[in-house]
Every structure is written in structure tokens, then in C-alpha cells.
Protein backbone atom coordinates (compact mmCIF):
# COMPACT_ATOMS: atom_id res chain seq x y z
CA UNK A 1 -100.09 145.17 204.06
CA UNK A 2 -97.13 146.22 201.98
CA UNK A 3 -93.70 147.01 202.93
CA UNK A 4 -93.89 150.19 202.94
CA UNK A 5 -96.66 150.10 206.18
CA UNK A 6 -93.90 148.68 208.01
CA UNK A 7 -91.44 151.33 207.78
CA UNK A 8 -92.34 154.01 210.15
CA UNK A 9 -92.80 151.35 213.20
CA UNK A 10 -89.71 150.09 212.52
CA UNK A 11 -88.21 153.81 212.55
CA UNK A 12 -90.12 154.38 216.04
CA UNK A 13 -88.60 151.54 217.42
CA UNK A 14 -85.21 152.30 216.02
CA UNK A 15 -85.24 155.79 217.61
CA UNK A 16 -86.08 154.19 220.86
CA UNK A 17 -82.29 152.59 221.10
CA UNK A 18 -79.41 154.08 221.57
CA UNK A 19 -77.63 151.71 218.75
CA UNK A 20 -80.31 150.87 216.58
CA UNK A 21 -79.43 147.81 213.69
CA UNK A 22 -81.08 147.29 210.57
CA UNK A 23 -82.55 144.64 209.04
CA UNK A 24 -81.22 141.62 207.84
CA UNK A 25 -80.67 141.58 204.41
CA UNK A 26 -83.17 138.81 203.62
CA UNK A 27 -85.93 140.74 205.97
CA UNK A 28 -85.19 143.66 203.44
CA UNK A 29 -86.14 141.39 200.27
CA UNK A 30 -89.48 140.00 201.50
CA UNK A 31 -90.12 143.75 202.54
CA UNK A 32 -89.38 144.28 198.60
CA UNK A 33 -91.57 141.50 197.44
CA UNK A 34 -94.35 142.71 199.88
CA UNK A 35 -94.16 146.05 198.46
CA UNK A 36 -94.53 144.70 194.96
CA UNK A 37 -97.59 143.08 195.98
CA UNK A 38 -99.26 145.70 197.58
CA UNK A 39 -98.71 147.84 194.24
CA UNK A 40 -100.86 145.63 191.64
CA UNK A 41 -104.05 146.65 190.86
CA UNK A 42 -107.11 146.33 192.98
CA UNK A 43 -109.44 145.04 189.74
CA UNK A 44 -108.77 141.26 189.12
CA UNK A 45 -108.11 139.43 186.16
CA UNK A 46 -106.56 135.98 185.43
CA UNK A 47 -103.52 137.41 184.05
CA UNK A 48 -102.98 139.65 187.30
CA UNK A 49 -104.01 136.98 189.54
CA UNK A 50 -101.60 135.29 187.80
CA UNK A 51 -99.11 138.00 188.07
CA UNK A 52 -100.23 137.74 192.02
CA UNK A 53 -99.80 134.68 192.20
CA UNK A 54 -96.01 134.37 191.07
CA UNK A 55 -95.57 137.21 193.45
CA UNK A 56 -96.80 135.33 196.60
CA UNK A 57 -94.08 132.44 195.54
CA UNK A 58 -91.55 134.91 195.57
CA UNK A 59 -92.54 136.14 198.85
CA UNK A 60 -92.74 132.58 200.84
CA UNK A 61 -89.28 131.60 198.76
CA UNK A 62 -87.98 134.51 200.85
CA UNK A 63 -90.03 133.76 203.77
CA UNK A 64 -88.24 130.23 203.64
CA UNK A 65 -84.89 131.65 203.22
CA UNK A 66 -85.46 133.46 206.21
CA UNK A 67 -86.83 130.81 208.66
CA UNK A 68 -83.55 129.16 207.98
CA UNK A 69 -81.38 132.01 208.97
CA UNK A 70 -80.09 131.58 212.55
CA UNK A 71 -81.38 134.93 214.08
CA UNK A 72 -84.91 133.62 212.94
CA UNK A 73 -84.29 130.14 214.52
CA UNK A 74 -82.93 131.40 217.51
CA UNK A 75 -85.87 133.94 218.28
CA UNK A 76 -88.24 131.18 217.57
CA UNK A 77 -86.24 128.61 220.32
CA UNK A 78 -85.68 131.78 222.71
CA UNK A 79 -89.47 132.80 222.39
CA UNK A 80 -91.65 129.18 222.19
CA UNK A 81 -93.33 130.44 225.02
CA UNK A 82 -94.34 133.87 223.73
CA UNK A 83 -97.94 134.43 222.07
CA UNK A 84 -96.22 135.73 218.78
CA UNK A 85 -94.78 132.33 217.99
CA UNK A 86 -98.12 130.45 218.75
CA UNK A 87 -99.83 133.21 216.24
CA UNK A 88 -97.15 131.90 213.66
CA UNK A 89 -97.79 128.74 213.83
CA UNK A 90 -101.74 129.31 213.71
CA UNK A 91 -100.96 131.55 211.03
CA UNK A 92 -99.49 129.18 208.86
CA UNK A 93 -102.09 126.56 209.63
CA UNK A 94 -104.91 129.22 208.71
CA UNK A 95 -102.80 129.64 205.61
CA UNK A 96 -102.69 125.94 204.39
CA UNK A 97 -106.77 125.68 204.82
CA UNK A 98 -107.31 128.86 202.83
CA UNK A 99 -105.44 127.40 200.20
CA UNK A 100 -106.86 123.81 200.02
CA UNK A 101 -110.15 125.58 199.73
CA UNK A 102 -109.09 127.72 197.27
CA UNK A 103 -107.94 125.06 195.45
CA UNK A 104 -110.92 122.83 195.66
CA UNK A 105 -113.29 125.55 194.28
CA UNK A 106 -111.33 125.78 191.17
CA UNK A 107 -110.73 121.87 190.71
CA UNK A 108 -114.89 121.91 191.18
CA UNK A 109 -115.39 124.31 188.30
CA UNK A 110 -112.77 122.26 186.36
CA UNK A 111 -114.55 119.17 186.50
CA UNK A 112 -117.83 120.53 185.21
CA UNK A 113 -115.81 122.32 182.54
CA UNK A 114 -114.54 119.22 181.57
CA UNK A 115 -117.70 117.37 181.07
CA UNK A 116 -119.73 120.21 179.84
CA UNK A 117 -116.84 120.52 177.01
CA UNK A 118 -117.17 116.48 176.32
CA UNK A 119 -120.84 116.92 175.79
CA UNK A 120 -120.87 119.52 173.06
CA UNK A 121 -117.87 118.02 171.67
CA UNK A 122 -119.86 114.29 171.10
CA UNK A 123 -123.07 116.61 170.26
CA UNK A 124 -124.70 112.95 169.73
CA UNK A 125 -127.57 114.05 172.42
CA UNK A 126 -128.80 117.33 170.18
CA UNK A 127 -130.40 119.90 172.02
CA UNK A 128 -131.89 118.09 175.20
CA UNK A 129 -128.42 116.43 175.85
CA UNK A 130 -126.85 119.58 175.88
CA UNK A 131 -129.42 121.65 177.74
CA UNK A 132 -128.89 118.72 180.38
CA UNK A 133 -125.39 118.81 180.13
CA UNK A 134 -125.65 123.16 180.63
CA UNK A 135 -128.46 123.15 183.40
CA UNK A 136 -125.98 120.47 185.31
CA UNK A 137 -123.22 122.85 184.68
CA UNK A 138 -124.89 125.66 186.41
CA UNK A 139 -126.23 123.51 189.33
CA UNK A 140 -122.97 122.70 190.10
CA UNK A 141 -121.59 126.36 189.87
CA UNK A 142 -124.18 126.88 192.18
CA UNK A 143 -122.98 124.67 194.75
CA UNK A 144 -118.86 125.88 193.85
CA UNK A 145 -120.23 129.49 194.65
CA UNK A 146 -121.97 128.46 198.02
CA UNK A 147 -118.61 126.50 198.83
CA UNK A 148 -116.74 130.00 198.32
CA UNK A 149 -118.71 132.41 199.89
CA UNK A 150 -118.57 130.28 202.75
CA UNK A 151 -114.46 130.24 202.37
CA UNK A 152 -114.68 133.89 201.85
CA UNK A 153 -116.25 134.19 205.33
CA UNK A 154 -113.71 131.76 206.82
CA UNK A 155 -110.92 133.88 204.82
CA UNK A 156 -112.44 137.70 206.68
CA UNK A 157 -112.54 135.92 209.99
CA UNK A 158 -108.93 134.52 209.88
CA UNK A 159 -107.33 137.72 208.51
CA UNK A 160 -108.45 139.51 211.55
CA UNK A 161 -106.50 136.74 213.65
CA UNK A 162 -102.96 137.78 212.00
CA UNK A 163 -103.05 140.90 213.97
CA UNK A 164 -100.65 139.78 216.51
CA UNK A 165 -98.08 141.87 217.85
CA UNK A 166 -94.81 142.27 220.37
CA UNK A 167 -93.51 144.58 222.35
CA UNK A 168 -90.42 144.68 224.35
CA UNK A 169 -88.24 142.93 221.42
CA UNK A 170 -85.09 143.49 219.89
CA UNK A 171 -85.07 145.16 216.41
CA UNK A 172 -84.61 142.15 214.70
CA UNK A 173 -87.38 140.39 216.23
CA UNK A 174 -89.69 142.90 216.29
CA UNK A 175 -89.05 143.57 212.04
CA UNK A 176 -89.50 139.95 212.02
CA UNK A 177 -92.76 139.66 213.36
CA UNK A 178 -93.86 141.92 211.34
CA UNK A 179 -92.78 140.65 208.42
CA UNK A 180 -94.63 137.23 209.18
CA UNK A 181 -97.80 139.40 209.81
CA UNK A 182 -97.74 141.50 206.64
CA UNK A 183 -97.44 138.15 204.61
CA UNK A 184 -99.69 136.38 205.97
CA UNK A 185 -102.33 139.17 205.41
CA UNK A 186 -101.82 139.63 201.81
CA UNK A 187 -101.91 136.52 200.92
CA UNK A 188 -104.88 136.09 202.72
CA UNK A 189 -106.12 139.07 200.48
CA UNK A 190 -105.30 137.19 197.55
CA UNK A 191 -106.69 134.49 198.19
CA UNK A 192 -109.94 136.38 198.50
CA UNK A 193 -109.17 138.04 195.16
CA UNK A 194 -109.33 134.15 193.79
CA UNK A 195 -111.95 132.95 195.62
CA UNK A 196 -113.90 136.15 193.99
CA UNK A 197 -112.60 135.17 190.62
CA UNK A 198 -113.81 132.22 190.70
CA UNK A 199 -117.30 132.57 191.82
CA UNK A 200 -117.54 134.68 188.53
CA UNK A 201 -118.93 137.42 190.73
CA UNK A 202 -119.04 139.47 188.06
CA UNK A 203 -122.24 137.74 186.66
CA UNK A 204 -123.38 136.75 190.00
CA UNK A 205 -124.99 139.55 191.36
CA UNK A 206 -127.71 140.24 188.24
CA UNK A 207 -131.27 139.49 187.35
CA UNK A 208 -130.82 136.37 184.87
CA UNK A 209 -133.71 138.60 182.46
CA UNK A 210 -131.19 141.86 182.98
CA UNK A 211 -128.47 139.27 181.68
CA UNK A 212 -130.22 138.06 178.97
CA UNK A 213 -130.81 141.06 177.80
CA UNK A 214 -127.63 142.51 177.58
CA UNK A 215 -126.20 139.45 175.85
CA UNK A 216 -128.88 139.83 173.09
CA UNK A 217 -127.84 143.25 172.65
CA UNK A 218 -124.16 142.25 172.28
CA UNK A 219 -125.41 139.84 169.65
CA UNK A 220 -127.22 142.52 167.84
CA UNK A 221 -124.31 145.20 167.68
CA UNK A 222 -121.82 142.74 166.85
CA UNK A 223 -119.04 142.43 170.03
CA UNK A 224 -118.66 140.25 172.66
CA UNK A 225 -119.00 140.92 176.64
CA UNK A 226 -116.42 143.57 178.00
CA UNK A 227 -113.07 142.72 179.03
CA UNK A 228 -113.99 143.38 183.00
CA UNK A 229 -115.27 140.45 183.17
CA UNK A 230 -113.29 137.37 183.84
CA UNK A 231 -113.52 134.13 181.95
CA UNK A 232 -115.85 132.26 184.71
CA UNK A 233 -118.16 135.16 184.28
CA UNK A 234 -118.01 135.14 180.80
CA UNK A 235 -118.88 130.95 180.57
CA UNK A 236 -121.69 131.63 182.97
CA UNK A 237 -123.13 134.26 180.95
CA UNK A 238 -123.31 132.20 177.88
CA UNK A 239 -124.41 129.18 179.38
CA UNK A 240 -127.55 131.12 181.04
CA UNK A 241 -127.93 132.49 177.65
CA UNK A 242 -128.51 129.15 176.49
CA UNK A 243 -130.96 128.31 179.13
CA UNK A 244 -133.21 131.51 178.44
CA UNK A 245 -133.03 131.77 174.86
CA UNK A 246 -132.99 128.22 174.27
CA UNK A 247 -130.39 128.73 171.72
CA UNK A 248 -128.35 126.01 170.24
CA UNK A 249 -127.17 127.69 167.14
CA UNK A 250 -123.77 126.57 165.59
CA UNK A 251 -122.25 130.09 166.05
CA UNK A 252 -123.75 130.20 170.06
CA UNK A 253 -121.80 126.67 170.31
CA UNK A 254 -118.76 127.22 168.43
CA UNK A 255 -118.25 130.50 170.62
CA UNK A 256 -119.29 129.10 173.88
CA UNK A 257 -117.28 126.17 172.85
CA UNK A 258 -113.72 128.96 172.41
CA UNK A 259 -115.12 130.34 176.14
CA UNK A 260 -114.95 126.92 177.66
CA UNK A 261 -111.78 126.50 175.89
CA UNK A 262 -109.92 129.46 177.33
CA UNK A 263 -111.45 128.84 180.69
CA UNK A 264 -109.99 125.61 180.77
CA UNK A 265 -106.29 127.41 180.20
CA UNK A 266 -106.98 129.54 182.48
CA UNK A 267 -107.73 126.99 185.51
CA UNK A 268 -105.00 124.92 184.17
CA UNK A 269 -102.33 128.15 184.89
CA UNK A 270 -104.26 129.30 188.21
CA UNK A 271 -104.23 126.02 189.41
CA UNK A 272 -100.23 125.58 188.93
CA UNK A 273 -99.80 128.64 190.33
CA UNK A 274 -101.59 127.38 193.54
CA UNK A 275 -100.45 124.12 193.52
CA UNK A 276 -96.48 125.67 193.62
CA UNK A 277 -97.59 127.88 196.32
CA UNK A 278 -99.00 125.14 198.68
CA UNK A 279 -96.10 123.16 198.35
CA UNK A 280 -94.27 126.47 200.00
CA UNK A 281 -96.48 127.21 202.71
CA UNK A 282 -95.82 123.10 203.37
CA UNK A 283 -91.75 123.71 203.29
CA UNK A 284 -92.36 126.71 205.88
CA UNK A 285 -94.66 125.08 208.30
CA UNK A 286 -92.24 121.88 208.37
CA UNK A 287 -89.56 124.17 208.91
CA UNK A 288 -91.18 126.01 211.93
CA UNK A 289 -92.04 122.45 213.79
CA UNK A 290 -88.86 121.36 213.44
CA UNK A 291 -86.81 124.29 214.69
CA UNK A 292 -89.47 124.21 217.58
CA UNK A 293 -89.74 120.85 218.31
CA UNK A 294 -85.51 120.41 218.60
């Protein structure tokens, strides 16, 4: 999916004319951006997602930049016909949904955080109003992580659908094309990177009595859980802790209390991030209907 995939069809094709151009300018940035992309890191945490995240923007500022360029607009008018251009649109459609529902999983998470955090802060309830206020928590993380995996399933079904192709084209369409492809792919991939994230996925996959145990040993040697995991995995951890231990100590709630806490900043800067993206994959859509549609 980065940049640099691109670069020996586009040399193919360019030996295949007898005067061969080069890209525009602006097709050479979001190649740039795209490469940057496909360099982070596979392993996810909130400050690379977040690095990811700023990336993507980068990418559809570009992307919108070049949908206003006249070569783009023109292929698009010359070509409303041709399969590639329906793809697009679908593309960016498929685009829009992934990130609502990436969005709505983290609001979820964010609204149990919020009144799982005004519990312990009141701690008028003791014990049983807290264990109430935790078991509720986790019910409802269960029901965020169902929402997800199904998203993730949506997400593996649509990135196989951005596989479109032309043949046939001009150099400048045919870099175009599959510039649109390559984005929308990795930012399909990251989406699944933050759909991951947030389903803590880290945690999800063990025993609860394998979990347990571990954080008992943590207590005993004195550290807290690694730092591979990521701060939903880490809440869930301590909040299962809670529910097998039955542990309402002032040091298990003061540091559950400082997870919560950095969760919260956490969803507060992923959701930003997401929100600023949406609002570009809007201002690109609304620029493809109306070039088509005049």
C-alpha cells in the first residue's frame, strides 16, 4: 500500500510510450505521504496511532488538493462511464462508514469511562456500588468489542473491493487511479489498527484466571503491566482484577483511578484525530459529486 508499490507499474507503463510524462507534482506528494505511512511500525500504540492518524490527514489534504486540479476533474467528466470512477465513488462511501464505526466504538468506551470514573470519584456506594458500577463497565465493553469485530469483518470485506484497476489510460490517469487505490487501502488498514486498539485485544484473548494471575504477580514484584499493552487493555485488566479478587483497596483505586484517567486522554486525542479526518473524507466525497454531477 505505500508509494513505493506503485513505482514499478508506473515505470511499465511509462516504457510502453514513446513520450512518457511524469506525474503531477501533487500526485508525487500523496505518493510521499503514502510512503510515510507504509513505514510506521506494524505494533500499535496510541501515540503511533496517533502519529497514523495525523498522517492519514495529510494524505486526504493532498488527496483534496488533487481532486481540484483540472487533469483530475477532467478524467473524472471524460470517464463517468468507466468502472474506475464508480469504484471511487464506492470507495469513498466505504470510507465514510468505516469511519463512523470507528468512531462510535470509541465514543461507546468513552461513555462507560465516564461513568465508571464518576462512580469511584462519589465513592458514596462503597464496595457494592462500585463492583456495580465495574461489572456494568465490562458488560458494556463486551457489547463495544462485539460491535468491532463485526466492523473489523465489514473493514476485510471492503478492502478487498478497492482493488479496482484500468487499463488503456493515459499516464496521468492511470498514476491517478492508483493513487486513489493505495489510499483508500491504508486507511482502511488503519482503521483496523484502531478498531484493534480499541477492543483492547491485547487482554481479550486470555483466560480471566491466567489474567488474574499475572496481575497478582505484578503486584507482588512491584511494577505495573508492560508497555505492549495499550491503555484499553490496561483498564480492562484492572477492572477484571477487581471482579476476581474482589479488591477495593485505596492503592487498587487510586491506580485504577490514574488508568481511567489516561484512558480518558487518550480517547479524547484519538477521537480528534478522527473527528478531523471525517470531516476530510466529507470535503472529498462532496467534491467528487459535484465535479460529476456538473
Amino acid at each position: 500500500m505505500a508509494a513505493s508499490s506503485l513505482n514499478p507499474k508506473f515505470h511499465n507503463h511509462a516504457r510502453s510510450n514513446s513520450l512518457p510524462s511524469k506525474p503531477h507534482p501533487i500526485i508525487l506528494q500523496c505518493n510521499e505521504h503514502l510512503a510515510r505511512l507504509g513505514a510506521y511500525e506494524a505494533s500499535s500504540s496510541s501515540s503511533l496511532l496517533m502519529q497514523k492518524l495525523s498522517g492519514l490527514q495529510d494524505l486526504h489534504d493532498c488527496i483534496d488538493k488533487l481532486v481540484q486540479l483540472p487533469l483530475t476533474q477532467e478524467a473524472l467528466v471524460n470517464e463517468h462511464q468507466e468502472k474506475w470512477v464508480d469504484d471511487l465513488l464506492d470507495g469513498s462511501l466505504r470510507l465514510l462508514d468505516a469511519c463512523t464505526a470507528t468512531k462510535d466504538a470509541l465514543l461507546h468506551t468513552k461513555e462507560c469511562t465516564r461513568e465508571l470514573q464518576s462512580t469511584i470519584r462519589r465513592r458514596k456506594g462503597g464496595e457494592v456500588e462500585l463492583m456495580v458500577e465495574v461489572k456494568k463497565f465490562l458488560t458494556s465493553r463486551k457489547v463495544v468489542r462485539k460491535a468491532i469485530f463485526k466492523a473489523l469483518e465489514n473493514l476485510k470485506g471492503n478492502a478487498n473491493k478497492c482493488n479496482f484497476s484500468i487499463t488503456n489510460k493515459d499516464y496521468q490517469t492511470l498514476a491517478l487511479v492508483s493513487l486513489f487505490k493505495d489510499a483508500e487501502g491504508v486507511t482502511f488498514s488503519i482503521f483496523e489498527s484502531l478498531l484493534n486498539f480499541f477492543s483492547g485485544s491485547t487482554i481479550s484473548k486470555r483466560s480471566s484466571w491466567a489474567l488474574v494471575s499475572k496481575l497478582m504477580h505484578n503486584k507482588r514484584v512491584g511494577h505495573t503491566q508492560g508497555t505492549d499493552e495499550n491503555e484499553f487493555a490496561k483498564v480492562d485488566a484492572a477492572l477484571q482484577f477487581f471482579v476476581f479478587n474482589m479488591a477495593t483497596k485505596s492503592n487498587d483505586i487510586n491506580d485504577l483511578q490514574k488508568k481511567l484517567e489516561k484512558l480518558g486522554s487518550c480517547m479524547q486525542d484519538l477521537e480528534e484525530g478522527l473527528e478531523s479526518l471525517f470531516r476530510r473524507l466529507i470535503k472529498i466525497r462532496v467534491a467528487l459529486l459535484n465535479i460529476l454531477n456538473h
